[in-house]
Protein backbone atom coordinates (compact mmCIF):
# COMPACT_ATOMS: atom_id res chain seq x y z
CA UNK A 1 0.00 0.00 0.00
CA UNK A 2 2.55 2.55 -0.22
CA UNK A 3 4.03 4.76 -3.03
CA UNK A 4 5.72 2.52 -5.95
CA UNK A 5 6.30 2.57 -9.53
CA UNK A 6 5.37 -0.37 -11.10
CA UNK A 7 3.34 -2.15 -13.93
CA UNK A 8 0.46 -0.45 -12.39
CA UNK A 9 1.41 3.43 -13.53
CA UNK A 10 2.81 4.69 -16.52
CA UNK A 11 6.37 5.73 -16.22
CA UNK A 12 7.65 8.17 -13.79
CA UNK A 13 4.26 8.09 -12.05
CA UNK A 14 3.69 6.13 -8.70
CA UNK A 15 0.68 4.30 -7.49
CA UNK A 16 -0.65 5.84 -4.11
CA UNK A 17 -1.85 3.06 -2.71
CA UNK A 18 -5.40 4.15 -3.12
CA UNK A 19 -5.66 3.22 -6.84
CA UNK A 20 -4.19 6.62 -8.15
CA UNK A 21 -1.04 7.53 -10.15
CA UNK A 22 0.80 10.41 -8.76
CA UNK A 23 4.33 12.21 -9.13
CA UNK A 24 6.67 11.03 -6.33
CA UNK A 25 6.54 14.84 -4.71
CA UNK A 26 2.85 13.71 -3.99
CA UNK A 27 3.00 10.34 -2.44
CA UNK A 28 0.66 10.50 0.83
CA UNK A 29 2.21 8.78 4.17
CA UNK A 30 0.23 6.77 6.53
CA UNK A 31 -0.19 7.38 10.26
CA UNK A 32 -2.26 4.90 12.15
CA UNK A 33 -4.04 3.48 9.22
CA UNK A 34 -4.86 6.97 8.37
CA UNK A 35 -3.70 8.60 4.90
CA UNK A 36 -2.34 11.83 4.73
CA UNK A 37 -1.05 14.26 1.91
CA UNK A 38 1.43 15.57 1.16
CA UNK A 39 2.66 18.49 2.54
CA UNK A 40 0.02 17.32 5.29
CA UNK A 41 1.08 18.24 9.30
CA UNK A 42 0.55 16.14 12.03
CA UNK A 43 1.61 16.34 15.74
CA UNK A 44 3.20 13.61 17.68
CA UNK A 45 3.25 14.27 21.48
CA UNK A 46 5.22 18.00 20.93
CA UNK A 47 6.64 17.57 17.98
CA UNK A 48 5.44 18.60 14.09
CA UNK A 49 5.63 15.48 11.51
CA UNK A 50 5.13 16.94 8.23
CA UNK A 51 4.22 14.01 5.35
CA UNK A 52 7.10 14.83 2.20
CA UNK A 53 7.44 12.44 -0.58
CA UNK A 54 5.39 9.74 1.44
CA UNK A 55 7.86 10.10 3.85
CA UNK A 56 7.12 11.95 7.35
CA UNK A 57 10.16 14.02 8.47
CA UNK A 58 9.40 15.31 12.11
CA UNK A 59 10.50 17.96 14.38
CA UNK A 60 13.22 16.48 17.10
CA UNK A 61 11.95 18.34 20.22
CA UNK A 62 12.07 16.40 23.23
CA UNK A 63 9.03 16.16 25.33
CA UNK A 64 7.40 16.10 28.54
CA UNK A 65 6.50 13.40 30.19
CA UNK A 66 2.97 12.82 31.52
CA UNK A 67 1.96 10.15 34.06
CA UNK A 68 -1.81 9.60 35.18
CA UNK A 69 -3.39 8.08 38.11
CA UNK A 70 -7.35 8.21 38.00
CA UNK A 71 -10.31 6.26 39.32
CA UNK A 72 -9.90 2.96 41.58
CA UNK A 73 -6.42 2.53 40.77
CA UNK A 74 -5.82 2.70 37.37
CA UNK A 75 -1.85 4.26 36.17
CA UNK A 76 -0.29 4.78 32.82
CA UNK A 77 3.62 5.66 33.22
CA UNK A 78 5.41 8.47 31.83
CA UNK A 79 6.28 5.53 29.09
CA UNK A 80 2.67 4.56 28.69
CA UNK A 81 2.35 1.31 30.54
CA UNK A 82 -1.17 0.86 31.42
CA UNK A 83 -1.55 -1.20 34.95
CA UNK A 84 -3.77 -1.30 38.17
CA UNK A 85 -2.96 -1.55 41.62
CA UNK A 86 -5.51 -1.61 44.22
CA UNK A 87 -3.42 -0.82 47.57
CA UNK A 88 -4.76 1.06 50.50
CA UNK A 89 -1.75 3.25 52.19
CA UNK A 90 0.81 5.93 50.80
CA UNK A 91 2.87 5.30 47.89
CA UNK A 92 5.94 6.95 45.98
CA UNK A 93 4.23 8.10 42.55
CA UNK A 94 7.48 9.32 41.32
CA UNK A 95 10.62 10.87 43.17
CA UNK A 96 13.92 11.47 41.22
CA UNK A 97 15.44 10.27 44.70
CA UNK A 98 16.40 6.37 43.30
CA UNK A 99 19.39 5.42 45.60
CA UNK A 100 21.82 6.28 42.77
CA UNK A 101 24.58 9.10 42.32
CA UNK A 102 22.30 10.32 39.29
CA UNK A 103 19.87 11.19 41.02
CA UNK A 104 19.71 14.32 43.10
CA UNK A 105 16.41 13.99 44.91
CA UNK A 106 14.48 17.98 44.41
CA UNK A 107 11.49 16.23 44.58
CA UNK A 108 9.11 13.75 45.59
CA UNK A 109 5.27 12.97 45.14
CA UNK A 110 3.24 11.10 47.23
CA UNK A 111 -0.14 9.34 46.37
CA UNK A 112 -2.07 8.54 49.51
CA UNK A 113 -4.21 6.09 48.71
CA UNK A 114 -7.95 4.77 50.12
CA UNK A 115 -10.56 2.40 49.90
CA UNK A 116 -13.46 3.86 47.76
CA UNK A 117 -16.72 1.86 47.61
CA UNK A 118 -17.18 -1.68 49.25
CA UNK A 119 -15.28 -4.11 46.74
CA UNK A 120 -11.70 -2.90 48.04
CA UNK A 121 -10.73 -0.95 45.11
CA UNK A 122 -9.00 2.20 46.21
CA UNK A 123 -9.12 5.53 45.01
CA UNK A 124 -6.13 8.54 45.33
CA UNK A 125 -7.76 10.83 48.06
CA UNK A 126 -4.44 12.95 48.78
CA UNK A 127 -1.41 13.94 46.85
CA UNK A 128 1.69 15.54 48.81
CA UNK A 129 3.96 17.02 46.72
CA UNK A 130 7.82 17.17 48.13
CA UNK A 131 10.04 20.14 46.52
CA UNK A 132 13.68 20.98 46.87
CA UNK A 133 13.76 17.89 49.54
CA UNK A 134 17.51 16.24 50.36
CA UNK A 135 16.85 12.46 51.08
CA UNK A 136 16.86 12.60 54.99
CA UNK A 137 14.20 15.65 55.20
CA UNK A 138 11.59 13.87 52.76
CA UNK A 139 11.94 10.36 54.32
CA UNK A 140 10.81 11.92 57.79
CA UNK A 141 8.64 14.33 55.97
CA UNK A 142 6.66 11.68 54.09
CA UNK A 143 6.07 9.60 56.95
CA UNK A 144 3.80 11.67 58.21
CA UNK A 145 0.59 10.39 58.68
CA UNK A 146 -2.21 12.01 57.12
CA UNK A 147 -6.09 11.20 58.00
CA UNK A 148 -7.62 11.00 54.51
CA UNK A 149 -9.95 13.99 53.80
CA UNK A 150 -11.79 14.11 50.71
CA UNK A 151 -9.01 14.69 48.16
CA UNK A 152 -6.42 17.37 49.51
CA UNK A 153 -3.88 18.69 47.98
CA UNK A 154 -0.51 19.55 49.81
CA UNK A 155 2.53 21.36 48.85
CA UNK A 156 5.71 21.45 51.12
CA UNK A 157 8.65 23.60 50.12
CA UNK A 158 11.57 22.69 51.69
CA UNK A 159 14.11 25.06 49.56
CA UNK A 160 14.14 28.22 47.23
CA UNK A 161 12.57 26.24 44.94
CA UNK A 162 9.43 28.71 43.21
CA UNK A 163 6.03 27.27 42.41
CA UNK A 164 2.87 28.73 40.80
CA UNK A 165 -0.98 27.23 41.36
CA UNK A 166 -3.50 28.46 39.20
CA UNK A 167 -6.82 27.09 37.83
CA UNK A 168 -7.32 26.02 34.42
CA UNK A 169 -10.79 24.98 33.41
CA UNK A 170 -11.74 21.61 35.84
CA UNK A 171 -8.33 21.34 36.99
CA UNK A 172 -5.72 22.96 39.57
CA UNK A 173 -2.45 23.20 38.36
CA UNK A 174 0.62 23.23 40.18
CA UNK A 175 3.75 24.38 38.63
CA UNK A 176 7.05 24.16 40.26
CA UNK A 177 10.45 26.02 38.84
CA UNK A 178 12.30 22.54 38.82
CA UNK A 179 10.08 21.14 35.35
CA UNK A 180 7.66 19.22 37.59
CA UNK A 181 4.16 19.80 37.33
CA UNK A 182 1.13 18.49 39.09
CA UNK A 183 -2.63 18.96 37.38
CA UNK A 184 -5.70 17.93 39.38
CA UNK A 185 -8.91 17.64 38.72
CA UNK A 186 -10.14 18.18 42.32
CA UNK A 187 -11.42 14.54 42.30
CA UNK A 188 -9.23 11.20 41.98
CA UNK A 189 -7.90 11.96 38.33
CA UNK A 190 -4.57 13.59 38.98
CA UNK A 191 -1.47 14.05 35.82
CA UNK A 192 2.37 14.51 36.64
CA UNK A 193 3.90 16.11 33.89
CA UNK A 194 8.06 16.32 34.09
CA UNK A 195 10.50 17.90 32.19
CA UNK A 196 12.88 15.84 30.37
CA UNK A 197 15.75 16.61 32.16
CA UNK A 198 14.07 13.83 34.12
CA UNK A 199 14.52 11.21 31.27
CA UNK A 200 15.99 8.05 33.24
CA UNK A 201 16.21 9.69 36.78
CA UNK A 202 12.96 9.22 38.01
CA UNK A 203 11.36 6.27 39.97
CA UNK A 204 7.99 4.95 41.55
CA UNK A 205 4.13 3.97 40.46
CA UNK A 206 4.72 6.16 37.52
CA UNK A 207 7.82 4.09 36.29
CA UNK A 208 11.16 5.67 34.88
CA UNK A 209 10.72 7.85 32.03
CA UNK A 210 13.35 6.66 30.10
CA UNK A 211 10.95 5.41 27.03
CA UNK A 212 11.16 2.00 27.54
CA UNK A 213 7.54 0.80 29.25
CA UNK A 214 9.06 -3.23 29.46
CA UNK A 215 11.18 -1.78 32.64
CA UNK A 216 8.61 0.24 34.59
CA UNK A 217 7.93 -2.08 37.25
CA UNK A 218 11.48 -1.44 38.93
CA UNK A 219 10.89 -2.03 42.66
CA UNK A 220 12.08 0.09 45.37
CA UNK A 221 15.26 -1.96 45.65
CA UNK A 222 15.84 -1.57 41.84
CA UNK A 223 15.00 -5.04 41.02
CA UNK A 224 12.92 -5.82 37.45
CA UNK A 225 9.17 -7.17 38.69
CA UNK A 226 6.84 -8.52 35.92
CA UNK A 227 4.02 -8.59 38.94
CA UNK A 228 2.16 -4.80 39.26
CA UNK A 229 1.43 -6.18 42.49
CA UNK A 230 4.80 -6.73 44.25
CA UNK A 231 5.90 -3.91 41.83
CA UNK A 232 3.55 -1.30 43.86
CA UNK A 233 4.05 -2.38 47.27
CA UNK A 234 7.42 -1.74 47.05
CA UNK A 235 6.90 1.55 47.14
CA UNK A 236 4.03 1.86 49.83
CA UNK A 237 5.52 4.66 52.55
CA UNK A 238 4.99 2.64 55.74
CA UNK A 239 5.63 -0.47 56.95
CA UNK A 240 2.55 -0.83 59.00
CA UNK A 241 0.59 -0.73 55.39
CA UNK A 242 -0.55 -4.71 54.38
CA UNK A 243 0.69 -5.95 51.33
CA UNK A 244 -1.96 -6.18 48.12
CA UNK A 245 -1.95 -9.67 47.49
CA UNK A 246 -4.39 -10.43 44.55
CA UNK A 247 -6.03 -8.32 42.23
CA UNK A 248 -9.39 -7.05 43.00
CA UNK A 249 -12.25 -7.73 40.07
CA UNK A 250 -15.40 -5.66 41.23
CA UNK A 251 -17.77 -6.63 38.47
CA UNK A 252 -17.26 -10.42 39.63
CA UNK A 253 -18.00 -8.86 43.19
CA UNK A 254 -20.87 -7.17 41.93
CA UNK A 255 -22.50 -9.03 39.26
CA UNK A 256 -25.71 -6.84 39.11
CA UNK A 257 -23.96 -3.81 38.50
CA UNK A 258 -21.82 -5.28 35.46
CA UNK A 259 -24.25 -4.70 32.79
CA UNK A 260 -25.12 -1.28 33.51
CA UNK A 261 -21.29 -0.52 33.60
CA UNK A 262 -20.43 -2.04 30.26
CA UNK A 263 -23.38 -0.29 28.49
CA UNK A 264 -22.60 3.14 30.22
CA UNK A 265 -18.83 2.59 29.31
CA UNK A 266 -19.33 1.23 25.72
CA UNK A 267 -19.27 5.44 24.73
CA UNK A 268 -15.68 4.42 24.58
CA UNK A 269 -16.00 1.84 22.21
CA UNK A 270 -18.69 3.81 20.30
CA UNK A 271 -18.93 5.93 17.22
CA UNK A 272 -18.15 8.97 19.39
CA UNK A 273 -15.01 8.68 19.81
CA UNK A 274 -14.04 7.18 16.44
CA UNK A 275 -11.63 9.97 15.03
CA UNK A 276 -9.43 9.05 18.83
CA UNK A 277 -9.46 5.23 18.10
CA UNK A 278 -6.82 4.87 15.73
CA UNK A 279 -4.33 7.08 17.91
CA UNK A 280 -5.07 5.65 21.30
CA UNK A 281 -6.14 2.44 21.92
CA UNK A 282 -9.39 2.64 23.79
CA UNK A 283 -9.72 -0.67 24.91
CA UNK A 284 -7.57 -0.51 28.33
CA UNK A 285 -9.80 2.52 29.10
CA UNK A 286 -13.13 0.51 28.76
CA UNK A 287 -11.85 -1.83 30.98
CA UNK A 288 -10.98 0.60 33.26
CA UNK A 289 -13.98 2.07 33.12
CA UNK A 290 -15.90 -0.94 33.48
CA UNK A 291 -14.01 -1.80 36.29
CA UNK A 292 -14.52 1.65 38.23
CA UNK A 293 -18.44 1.91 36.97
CA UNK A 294 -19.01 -1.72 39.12
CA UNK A 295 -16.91 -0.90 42.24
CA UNK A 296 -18.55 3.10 42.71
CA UNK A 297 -21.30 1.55 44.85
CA UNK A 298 -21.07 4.12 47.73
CA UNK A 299 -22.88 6.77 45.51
CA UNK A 300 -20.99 8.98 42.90
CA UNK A 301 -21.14 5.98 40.97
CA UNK A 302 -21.54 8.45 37.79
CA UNK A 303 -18.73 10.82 39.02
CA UNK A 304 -16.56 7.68 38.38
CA UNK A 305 -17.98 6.76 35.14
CA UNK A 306 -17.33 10.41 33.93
CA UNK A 307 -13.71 10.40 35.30
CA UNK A 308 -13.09 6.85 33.37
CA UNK A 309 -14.27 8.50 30.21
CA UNK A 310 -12.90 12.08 30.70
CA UNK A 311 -9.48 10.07 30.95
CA UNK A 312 -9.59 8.65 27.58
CA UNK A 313 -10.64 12.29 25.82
CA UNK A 314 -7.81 13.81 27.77
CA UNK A 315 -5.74 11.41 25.97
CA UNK A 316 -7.45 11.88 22.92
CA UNK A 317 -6.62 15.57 23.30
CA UNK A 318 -3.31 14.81 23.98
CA UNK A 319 -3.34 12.96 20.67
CA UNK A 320 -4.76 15.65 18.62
CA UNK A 321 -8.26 13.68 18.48
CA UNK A 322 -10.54 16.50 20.23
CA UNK A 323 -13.96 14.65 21.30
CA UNK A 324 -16.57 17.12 22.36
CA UNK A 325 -18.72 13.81 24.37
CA UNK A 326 -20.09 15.42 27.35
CA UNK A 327 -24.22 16.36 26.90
CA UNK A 328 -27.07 17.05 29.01
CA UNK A 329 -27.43 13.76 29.76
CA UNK A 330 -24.09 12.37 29.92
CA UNK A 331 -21.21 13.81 32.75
């Protein structure tokens, strides 16, 4: 299917791959099964792809990374490894404190994490952000224990580091002057967006960042885990926290509730978001969504359904695939 001379055109001309003869300045590329012209622009995380000669020649920015934790559990790394971890105490996010000479340890952010609903599935409740913190302040700092409140926020300077909050439509964004960033929507969706100075120097929930997702689940002790499970409670704060020892599946929990979840969450799936489908694959967010639609049972059951979905537009967004879902009737 791409651009070749052959039996098919007459000379000098190439076949397009969509049964038309063209010069070779006009060959289209292809970007997720989609066709684009030539001289066509698209945008890959920050940088500008432009399609010449059926070839796409891109713009060599480096980006920023983004990790998200939202719902009952649900992460996807700064390298976009998409896992679940269901543990109820705090945990390292990410820190680029890793035990190594690299790493010089200005920050650290804590998820704190609690049950939400009656199936055991927990939900992020606080976030603690650590800036400008040497290694001995923040290990006494973040053992702290905090009594969960309905989703607070905390900032703790320790330096001369700056930071900036302001609000930006649903969310609260935090802004610190060391390229780490913290955007919350107020709820139990929150995104941690660093600089890529942090490429490789960063550890916890959120994995690495060095844009490889097979090595994520390093373990506090810097050991390669295939299990998300072990992988996460390495980095719970306390001691006193249990171990997660097997993955929680609400809908098997709560049976009655599984059919209503799949046919609110099948929006995903659905013609609505078909321009998004080819650029990010929504089938790990239906199953997240599923998954938080049949644990929600303590009311705000459609809060969570809304945050399940709202994740995979804001990764739409992110992907250039702008869904305008939300109606009178839905979120």
């Amino acid at each position: 299917t791409e651009c070749v001379s052959g039996c098919v055109c007459p000379e000098g001309l190439f076949d397009d791959g969509r049964g038309g003869c063209v010069e070779q300045k006009d060959c289209p590329c292809v970007h997720n099964n989609e066709w684009y012209s030539s001289g066509e622009k698209i945008k890959v995380d920050c940088n500008t792809c432009t399609c010449q000669k059926g070839v796409w020649r891109c713009t060599n920015e480096v980006c920023y990374g983004t990790c998200m934790i939202y719902g009952s559990g649900h992460y996807n790394t700064f390298d976009g490894k998409f896992y679940d971890f269901d543990g109820s105490c705090e945990y390292v996010a990410t820190q680029d404190f890793c035990g190594d000479k690299k790493s010089s340890g200005s920050f650290s952010i804590i998820t704190e994490n609690v049950p939400c609903g009656t199936t055991g599935v927990t939900c992020s409740k606080a976030i603690k952000m650590f800036l400008g913190v040497n290694s001995q302040v923040m290990k006494t700092l973040s053992n702290k224990s905090a009594t969960p409140l309905l989703a607070i926020l905390e900032v703790i300077p320790e330096s001369e580091l700056l930071y900036w909050n302001r609000t930006v439509g649903l969310y609260l964004v935090i802004e610190a002057s060391n390229g780490v960033m913290l955007i919350w929507d107020k709820k139990t969706t929150v995104f941690i967006k660093l600089s890529p100075d942090y490429k490789g120097k960063v550890c916890g929930l959120c994995g690495n960042f060095d844009d490889k997702s097979n090595n994520d689940f390093t373990t506090r002790s810097g050991l390669q885990e295939t299990n998300a499970l072990k992988f996460g409670n390495s980095w719970k704060q306390s001691p006193m926290c249990p171990d997660v020892t097997e993955e929680i599946k609400p809908c098997d929990l709560k049976p009655h509730r599984k059919s209503w979840a799949e046919k609110e969450c099948s929006i995903i799936q659905s013609e609505v978001f078909k321009i998004c489908h080819s650029k990010v694959d929504p089938h790990p967010f239906y199953e997240a969504c599923v998954h938080d639609a049949c644990s929600c049972d303590s009311g705000g059951d459609c809060e969570c359904f809304c945050s399940a979905v709202a994740a995979y537009a804001q990764e739409c967004t992110k992907a250039e695939a702008c869904v305008f879902w939300r109606t009178p009737d839905i979120c």
